[in-house]
Protein backbone atom coordinates (compact mmCIF):
# COMPACT_ATOMS: atom_id res chain seq x y z
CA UNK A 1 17.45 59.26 -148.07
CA UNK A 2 19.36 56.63 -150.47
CA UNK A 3 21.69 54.12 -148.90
CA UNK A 4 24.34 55.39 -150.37
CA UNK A 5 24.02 58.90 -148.83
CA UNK A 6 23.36 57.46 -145.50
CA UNK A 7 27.09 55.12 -145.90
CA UNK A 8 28.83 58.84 -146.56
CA UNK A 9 27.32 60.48 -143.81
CA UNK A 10 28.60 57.18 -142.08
CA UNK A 11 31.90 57.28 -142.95
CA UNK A 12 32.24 61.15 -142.33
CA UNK A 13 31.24 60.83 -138.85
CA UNK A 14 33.54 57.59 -138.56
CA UNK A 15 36.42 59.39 -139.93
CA UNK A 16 35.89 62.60 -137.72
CA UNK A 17 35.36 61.03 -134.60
CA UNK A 18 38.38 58.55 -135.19
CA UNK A 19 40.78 61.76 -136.53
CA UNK A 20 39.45 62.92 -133.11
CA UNK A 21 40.72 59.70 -131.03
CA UNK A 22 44.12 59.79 -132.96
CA UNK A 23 44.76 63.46 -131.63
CA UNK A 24 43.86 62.73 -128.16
CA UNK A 25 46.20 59.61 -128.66
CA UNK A 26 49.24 62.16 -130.18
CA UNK A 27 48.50 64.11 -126.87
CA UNK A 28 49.52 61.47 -124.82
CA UNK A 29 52.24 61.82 -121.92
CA UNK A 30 52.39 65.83 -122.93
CA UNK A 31 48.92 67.40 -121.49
CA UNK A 32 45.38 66.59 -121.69
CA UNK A 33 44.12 66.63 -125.14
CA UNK A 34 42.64 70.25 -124.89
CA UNK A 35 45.31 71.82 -123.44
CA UNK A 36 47.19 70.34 -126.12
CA UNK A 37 45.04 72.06 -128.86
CA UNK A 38 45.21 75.17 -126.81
CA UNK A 39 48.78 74.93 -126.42
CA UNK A 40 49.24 74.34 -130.16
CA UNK A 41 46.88 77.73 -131.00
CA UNK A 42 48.13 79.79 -128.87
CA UNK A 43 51.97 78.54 -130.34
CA UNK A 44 50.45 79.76 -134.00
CA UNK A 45 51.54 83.52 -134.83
CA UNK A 46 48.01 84.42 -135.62
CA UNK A 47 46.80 83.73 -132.32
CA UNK A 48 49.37 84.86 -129.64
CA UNK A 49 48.97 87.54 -127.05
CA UNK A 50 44.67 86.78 -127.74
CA UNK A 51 41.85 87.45 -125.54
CA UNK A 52 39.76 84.69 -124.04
CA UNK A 53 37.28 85.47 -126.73
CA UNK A 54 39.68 85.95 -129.76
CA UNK A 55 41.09 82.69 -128.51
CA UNK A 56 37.35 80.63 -128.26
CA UNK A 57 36.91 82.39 -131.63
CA UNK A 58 40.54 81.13 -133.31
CA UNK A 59 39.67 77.34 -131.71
CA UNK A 60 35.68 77.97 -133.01
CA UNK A 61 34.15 76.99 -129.68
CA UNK A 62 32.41 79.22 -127.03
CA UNK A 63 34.43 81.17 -124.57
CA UNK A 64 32.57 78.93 -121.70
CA UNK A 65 34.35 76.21 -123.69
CA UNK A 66 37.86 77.65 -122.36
CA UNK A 67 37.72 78.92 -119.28
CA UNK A 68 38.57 75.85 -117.36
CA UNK A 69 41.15 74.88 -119.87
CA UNK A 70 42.64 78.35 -119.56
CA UNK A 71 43.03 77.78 -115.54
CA UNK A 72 44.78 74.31 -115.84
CA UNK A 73 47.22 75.84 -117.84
CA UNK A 74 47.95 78.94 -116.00
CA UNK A 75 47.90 76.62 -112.87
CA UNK A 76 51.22 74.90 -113.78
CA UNK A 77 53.13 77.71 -115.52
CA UNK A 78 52.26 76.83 -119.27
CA UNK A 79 50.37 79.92 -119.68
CA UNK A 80 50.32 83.46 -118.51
CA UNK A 81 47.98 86.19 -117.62
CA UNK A 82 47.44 88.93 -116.03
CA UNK A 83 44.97 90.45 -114.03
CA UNK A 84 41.78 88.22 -114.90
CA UNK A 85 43.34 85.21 -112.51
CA UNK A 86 43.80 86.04 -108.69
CA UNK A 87 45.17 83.69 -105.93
CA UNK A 88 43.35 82.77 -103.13
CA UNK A 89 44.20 80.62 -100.09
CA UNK A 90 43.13 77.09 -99.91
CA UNK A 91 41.15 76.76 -96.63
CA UNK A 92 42.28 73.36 -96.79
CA UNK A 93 46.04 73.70 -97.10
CA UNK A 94 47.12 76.90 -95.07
CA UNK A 95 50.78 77.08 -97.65
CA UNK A 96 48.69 76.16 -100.80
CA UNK A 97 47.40 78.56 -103.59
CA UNK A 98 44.48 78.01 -105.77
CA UNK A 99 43.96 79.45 -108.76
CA UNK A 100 40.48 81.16 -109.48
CA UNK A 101 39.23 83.15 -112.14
CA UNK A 102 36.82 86.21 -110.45
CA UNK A 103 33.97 87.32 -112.26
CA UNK A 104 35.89 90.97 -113.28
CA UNK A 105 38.84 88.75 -114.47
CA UNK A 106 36.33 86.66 -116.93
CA UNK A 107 35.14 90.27 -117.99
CA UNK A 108 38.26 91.51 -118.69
CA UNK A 109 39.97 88.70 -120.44
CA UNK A 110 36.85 88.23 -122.66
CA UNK A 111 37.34 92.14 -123.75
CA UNK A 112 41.25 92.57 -124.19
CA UNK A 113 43.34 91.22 -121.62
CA UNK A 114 45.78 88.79 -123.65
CA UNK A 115 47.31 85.44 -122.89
CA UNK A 116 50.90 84.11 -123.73
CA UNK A 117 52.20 80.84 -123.87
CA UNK A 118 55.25 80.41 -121.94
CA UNK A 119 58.65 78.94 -122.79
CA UNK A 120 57.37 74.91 -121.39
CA UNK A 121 54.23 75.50 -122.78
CA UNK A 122 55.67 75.94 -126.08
CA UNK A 123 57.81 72.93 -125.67
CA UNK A 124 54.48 70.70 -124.83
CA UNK A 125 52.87 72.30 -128.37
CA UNK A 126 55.55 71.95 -130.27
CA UNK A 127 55.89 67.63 -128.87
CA UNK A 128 52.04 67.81 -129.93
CA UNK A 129 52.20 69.54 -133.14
CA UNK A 130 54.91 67.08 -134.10
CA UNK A 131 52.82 64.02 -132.62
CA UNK A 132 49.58 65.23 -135.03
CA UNK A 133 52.08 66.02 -138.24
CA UNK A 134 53.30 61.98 -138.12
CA UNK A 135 49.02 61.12 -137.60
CA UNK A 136 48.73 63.62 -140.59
CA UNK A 137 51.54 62.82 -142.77
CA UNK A 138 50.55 59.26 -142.81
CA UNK A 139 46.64 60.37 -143.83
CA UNK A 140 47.91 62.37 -146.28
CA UNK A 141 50.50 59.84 -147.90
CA UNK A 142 47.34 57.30 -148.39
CA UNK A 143 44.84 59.37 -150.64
CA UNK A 144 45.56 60.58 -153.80
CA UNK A 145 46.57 63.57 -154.99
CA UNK A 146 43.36 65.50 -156.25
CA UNK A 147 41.56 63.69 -153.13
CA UNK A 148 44.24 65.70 -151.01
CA UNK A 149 43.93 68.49 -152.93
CA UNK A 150 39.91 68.42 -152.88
CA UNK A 151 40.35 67.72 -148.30
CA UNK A 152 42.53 70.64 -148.22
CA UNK A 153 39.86 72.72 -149.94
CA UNK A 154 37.01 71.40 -147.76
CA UNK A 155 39.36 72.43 -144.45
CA UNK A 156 40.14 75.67 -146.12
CA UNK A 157 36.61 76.64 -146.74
CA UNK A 158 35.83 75.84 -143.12
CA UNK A 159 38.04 78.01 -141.77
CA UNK A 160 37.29 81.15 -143.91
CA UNK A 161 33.63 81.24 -143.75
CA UNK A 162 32.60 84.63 -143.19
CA UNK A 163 32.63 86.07 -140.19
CA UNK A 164 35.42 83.39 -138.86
CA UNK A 165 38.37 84.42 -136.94
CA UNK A 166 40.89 82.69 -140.18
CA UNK A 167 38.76 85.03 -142.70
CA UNK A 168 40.81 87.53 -141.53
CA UNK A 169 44.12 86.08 -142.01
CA UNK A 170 45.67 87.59 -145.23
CA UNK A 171 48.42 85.13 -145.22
CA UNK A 172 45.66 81.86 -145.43
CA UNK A 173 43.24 83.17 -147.52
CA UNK A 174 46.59 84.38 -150.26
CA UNK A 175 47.76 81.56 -149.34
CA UNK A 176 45.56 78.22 -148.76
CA UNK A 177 48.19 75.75 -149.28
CA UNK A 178 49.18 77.26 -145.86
CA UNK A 179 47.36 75.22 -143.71
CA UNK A 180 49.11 74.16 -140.62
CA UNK A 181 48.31 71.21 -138.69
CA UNK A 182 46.56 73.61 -135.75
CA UNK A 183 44.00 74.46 -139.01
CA UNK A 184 43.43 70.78 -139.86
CA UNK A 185 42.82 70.49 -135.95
CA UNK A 186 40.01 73.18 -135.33
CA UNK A 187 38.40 72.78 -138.83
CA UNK A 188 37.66 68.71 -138.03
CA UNK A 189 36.85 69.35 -134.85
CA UNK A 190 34.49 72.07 -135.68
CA UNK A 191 33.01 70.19 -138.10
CA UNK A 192 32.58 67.29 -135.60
CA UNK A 193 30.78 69.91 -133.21
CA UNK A 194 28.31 70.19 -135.84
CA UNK A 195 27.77 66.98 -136.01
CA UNK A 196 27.55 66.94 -132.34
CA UNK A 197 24.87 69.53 -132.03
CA UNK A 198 22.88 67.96 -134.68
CA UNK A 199 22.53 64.59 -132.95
CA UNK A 200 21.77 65.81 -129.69
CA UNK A 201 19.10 68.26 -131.35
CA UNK A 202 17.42 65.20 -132.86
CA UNK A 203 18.12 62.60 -131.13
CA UNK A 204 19.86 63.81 -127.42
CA UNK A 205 22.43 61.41 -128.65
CA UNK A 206 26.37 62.05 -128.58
CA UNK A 207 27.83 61.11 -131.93
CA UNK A 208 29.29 58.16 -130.13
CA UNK A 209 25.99 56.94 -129.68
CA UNK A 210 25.06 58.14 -133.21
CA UNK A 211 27.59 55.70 -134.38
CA UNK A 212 26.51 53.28 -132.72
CA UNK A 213 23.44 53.68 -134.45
CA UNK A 214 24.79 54.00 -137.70
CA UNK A 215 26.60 50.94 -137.52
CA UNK A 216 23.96 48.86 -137.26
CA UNK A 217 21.56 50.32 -140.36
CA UNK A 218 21.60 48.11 -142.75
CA UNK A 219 23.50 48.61 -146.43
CA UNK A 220 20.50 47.44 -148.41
CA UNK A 221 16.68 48.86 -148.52
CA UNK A 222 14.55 45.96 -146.98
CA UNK A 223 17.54 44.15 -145.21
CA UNK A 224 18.76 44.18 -142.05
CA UNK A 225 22.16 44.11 -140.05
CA UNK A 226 23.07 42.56 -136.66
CA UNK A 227 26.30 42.80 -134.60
CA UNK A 228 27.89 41.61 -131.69
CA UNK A 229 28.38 43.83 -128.70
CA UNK A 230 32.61 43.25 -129.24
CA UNK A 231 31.88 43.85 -132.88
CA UNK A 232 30.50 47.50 -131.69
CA UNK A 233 33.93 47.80 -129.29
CA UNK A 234 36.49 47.08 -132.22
CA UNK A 235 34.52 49.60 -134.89
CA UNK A 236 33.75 52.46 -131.78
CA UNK A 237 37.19 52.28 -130.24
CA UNK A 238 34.98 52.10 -127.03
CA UNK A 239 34.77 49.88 -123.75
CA UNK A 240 32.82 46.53 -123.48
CA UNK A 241 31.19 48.67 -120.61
CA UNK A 242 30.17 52.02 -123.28
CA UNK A 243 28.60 49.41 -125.29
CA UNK A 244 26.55 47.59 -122.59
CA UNK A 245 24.99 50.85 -120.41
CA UNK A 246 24.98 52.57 -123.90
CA UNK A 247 22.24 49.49 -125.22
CA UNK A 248 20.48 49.55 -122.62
CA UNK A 249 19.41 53.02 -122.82
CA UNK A 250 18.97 52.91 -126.95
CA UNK A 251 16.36 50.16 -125.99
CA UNK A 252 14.67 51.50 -123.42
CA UNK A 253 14.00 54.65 -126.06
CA UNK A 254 13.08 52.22 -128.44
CA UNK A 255 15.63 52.73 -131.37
CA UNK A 256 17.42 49.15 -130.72
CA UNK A 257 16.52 45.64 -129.70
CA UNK A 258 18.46 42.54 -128.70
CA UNK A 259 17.83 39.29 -130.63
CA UNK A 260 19.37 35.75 -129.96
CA UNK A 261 22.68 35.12 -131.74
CA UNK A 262 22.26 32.26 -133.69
CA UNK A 263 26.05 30.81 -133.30
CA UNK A 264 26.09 30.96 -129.67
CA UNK A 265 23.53 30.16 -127.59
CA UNK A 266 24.02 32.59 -124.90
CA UNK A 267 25.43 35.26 -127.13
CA UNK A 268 22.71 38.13 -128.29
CA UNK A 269 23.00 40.52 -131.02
CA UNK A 270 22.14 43.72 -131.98
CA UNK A 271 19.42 45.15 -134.31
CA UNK A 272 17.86 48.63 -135.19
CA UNK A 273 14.19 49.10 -134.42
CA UNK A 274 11.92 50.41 -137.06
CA UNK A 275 11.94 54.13 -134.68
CA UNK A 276 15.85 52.92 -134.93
CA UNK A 277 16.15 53.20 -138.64
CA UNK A 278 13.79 56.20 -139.30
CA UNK A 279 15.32 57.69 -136.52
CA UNK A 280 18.76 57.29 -138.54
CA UNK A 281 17.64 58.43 -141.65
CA UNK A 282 16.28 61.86 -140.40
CA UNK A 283 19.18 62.79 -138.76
CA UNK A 284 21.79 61.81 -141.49
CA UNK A 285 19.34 63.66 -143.92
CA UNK A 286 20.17 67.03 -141.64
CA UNK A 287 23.65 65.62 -141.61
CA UNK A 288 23.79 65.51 -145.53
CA UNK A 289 22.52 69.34 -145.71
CA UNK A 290 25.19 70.39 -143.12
CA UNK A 291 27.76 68.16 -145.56
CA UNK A 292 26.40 69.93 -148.91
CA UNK A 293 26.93 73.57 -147.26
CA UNK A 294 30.45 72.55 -146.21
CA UNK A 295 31.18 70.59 -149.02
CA UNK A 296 28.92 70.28 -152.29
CA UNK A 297 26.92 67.75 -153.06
CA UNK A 298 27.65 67.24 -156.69
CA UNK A 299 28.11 63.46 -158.05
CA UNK A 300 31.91 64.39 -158.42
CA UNK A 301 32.52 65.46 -154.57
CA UNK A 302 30.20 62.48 -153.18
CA UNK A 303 32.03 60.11 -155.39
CA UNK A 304 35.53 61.45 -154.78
CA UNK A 305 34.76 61.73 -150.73
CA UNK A 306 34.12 57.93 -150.97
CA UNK A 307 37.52 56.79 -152.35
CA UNK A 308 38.93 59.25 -149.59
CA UNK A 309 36.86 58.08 -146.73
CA UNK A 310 37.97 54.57 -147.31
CA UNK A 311 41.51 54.96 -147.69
CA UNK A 312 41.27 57.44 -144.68
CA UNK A 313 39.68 55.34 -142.43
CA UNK A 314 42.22 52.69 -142.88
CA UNK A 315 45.32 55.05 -142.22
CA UNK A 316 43.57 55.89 -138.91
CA UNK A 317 42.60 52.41 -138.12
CA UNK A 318 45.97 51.02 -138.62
CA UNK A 319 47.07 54.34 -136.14
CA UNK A 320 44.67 53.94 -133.58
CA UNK A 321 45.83 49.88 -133.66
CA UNK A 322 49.42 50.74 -133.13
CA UNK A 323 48.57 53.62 -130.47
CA UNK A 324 45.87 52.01 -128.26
């Protein structure tokens, strides 16, 4: 794979998994950052009064994925439901109430039973819809207009691929300049589980620890690149702690070594093995044919995704800076 390529698929992953950090961020002080998205989907006219499965299918993740979420929510009145949730008596606290889903519940909310979103819970997704607008307005006011215009299409296409929950909606697909900031939300973060599944596929890596990876290839064919372990902090938005267990398990499975820093005596730095860098290039090469099915790989759309990457990643830099 060319350098080049490998710096996109880079920057995509960057940019996803930083959009991702500012969202939990706008979440902040209002729920945890699922219920939040939950909160905000279930808010959407297209997805109220949904089953558990309509629901997983509206967010694009597996009903497993929500079940937990689903409980937390019901648990302190944000949500309701119906027969699928029972209470049952804490053995613990004789006057307390847990709430449990039963197997015949799970059954029957995956089929039909529907959910609504009460009158605080709309409150709390309408704070976090607001919260992600502001992280979204600012992204949008830094690229330029056909870049916008050529995002919007990329989120739109996500969303209406066939068999999709939003190929259904009349109103999106008559209408793409429709998108909403819950679409934005489940179309990056379904792209990001992608990503996600990929790397642990190839590599049992996280994307985390795919970036951390990626940051350390090298720009140029025959060269190489070292960085510090606070250099890896600032660029991962991660702890000093991530970056140390994180290292020593990428070196124990061979894909990175430590070499002496040459500025500080007791510093070290950070290389890529050789397995390191090949195994970088074959996962961004699956990375670059889930990219090209999502978004084209033509010379115009690489070359146009660059200029938007870069003034991207700076709008969420300068966000995550100001919100940390």
């Amino acid at each position: 794979m060319a350098q080049a390529s490998i710096r996109l698929i880079s920057s995509w992953v960057a940019f996803l998994a930083k959009f991702d950090k500012c969202c939990d961020a706008a979440a902040a002080d209002i729920a945890s950052p699922h219920e939040c998205r939950m909160l905000l989907a279930l808010n959407q006219p297209e997805c109220q009064t949904l089953s558990a499965n309509q629901l997983a299918n509206a967010l694009m993740v597996r009903p497993t994925d929500i079940y937990s979420v689903l409980e937390n929510l019901v648990e302190h009145d944000l949500v309701e439901s119906y027969d699928e949730v029972i209470s049952l008596a804490d053995p613990a606290e004789e006057d307390e109430t847990i709430i449990e889903f039963t197997a015949p519940g799970k059954a029957i909310s995956s089929k039909s039973m529907p959910w609504h979103i009460t009158d605080e819970g709309k409150q709390k997704a309408l704070a976090f819809e607001a919260a992600v607008s502001d992280v979204l307005a600012q992204l949008d006011a830094s690229l330029q207009e056909p870049d916008l215009a050529a995002l919007k299409k990329m989120i739109f296409d996500i969303l209406v691929r066939p068999g999709s929950f939003y190929a259904q909606s009349n109103e999106l697909i008559r209408n793409p300049e429709a998108l909403t900031a819950n679409h934005r939300l489940v179309a990056s973060a379904a792209t990001l589980k992608a990503i996600d599944t990929c790397t642990k596929s190839n590599l049992s890596l996280s994307v985390t620890d795919f970036r951390f990876l990626l940051e350390l290839y090298p720009q140029h064919r025959g060269a190489e690149k070292s960085l510090r372990a606070k250099e890896i902090v600032n660029y991962l938005r991660v702890g000093r702690s991530y970056v140390s267990v994180t290292a020593d398990r990428l070196e124990k499975e061979g894909l990175l070594m430590r070499i002496p820093d040459p500025d500080d005596a007791r510093g070290v730095l950070f290389q890529l093995t050789s397995e390191g860098k090949l195994a970088v290039r074959e996962t961004a090469d699956d990375l670059s044919v889930l990219y090209a099915g999502l978004f084209g790989s033509t010379d115009d759309v690489l070359m146009r995704s660059e200029r938007m990457l870069s003034a991207a990643l700076k709008t969420i830099d300068d966000y995550l800076v100001t919100h940390s």
